[in-house]
Protein backbone atom coordinates (compact mmCIF):
# COMPACT_ATOMS: atom_id res chain seq x y z
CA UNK A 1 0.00 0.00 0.00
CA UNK A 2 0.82 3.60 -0.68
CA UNK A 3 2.36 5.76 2.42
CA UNK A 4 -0.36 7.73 3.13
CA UNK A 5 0.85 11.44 3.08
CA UNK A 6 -1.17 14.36 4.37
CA UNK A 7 -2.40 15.57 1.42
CA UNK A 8 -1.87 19.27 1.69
CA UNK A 9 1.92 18.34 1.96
CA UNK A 10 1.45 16.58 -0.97
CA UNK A 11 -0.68 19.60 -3.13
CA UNK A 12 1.34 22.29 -1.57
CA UNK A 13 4.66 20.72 -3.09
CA UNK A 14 2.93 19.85 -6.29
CA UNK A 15 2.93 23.68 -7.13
CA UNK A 16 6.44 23.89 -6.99
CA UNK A 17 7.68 20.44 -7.95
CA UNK A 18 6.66 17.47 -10.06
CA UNK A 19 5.83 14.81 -7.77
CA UNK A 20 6.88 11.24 -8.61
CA UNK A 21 5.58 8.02 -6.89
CA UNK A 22 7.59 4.96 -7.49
CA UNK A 23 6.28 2.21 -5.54
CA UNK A 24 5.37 -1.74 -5.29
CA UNK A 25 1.63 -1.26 -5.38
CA UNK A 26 -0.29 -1.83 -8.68
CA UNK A 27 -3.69 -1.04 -6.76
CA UNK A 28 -6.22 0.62 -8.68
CA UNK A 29 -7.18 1.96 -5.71
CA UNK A 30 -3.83 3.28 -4.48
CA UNK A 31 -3.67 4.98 -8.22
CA UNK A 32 -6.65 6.70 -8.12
CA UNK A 33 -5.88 7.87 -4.05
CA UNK A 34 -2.53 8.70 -5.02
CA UNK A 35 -3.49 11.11 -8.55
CA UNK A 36 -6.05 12.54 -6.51
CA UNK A 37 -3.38 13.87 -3.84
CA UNK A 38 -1.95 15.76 -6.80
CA UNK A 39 1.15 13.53 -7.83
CA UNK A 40 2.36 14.08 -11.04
CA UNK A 41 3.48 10.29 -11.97
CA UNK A 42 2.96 6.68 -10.53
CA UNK A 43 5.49 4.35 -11.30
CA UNK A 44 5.17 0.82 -10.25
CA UNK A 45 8.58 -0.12 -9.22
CA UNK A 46 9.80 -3.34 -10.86
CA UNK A 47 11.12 -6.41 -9.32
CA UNK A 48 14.67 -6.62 -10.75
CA UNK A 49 17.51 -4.50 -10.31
CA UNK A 50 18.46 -3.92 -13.85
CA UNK A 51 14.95 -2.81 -14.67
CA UNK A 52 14.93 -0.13 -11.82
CA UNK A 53 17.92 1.10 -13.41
CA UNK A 54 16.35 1.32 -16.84
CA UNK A 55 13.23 2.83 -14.91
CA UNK A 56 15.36 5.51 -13.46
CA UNK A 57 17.18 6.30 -16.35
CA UNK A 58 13.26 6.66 -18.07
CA UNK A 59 12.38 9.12 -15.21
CA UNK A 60 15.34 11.26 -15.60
CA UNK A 61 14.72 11.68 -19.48
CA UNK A 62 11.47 12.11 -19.09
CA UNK A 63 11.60 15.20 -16.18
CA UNK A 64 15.20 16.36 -17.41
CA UNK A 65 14.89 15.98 -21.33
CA UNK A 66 11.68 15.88 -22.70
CA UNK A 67 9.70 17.98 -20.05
CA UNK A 68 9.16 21.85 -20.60
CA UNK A 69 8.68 23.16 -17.20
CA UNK A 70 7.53 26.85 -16.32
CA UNK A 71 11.07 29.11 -14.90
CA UNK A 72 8.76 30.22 -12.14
């Protein structure tokens, strides 16, 4: 299951920074809580440690590369 963050925390820090969830859980329920607390992504973490790498590497494309952010 999903820590279970207060969600204000969670919406607050969404304003100023993408917020990534990488976790076990494939839960629809855990999704919808989770996107509902504002995150930005939910990632189900794979089992093997090669494909976390590749997962990582994904991530930090993705929110380094590809991603147009706002400067403010």
């Amino acid at each position: 299951m999903v820590a279970k963050p207060k969600t204000d925390q969670i919406r607050s820090g969404a304003k100023k920074n993408s917020v990534v969830v990488l976790t076990t859980s494939k839960s629809e329920e855990d999704i919808f809580h989770t996107y509902n607390l504002g995150v930005n992504s939910f990632i189900c973490k794979p089992a093997g440690f090669q494909e976390l790498v590749e997962i990582t590497r994904e991530i930090e494309s993705y929110w380094f590369g590809t991603v147009v952010l706002p400067s403010r």
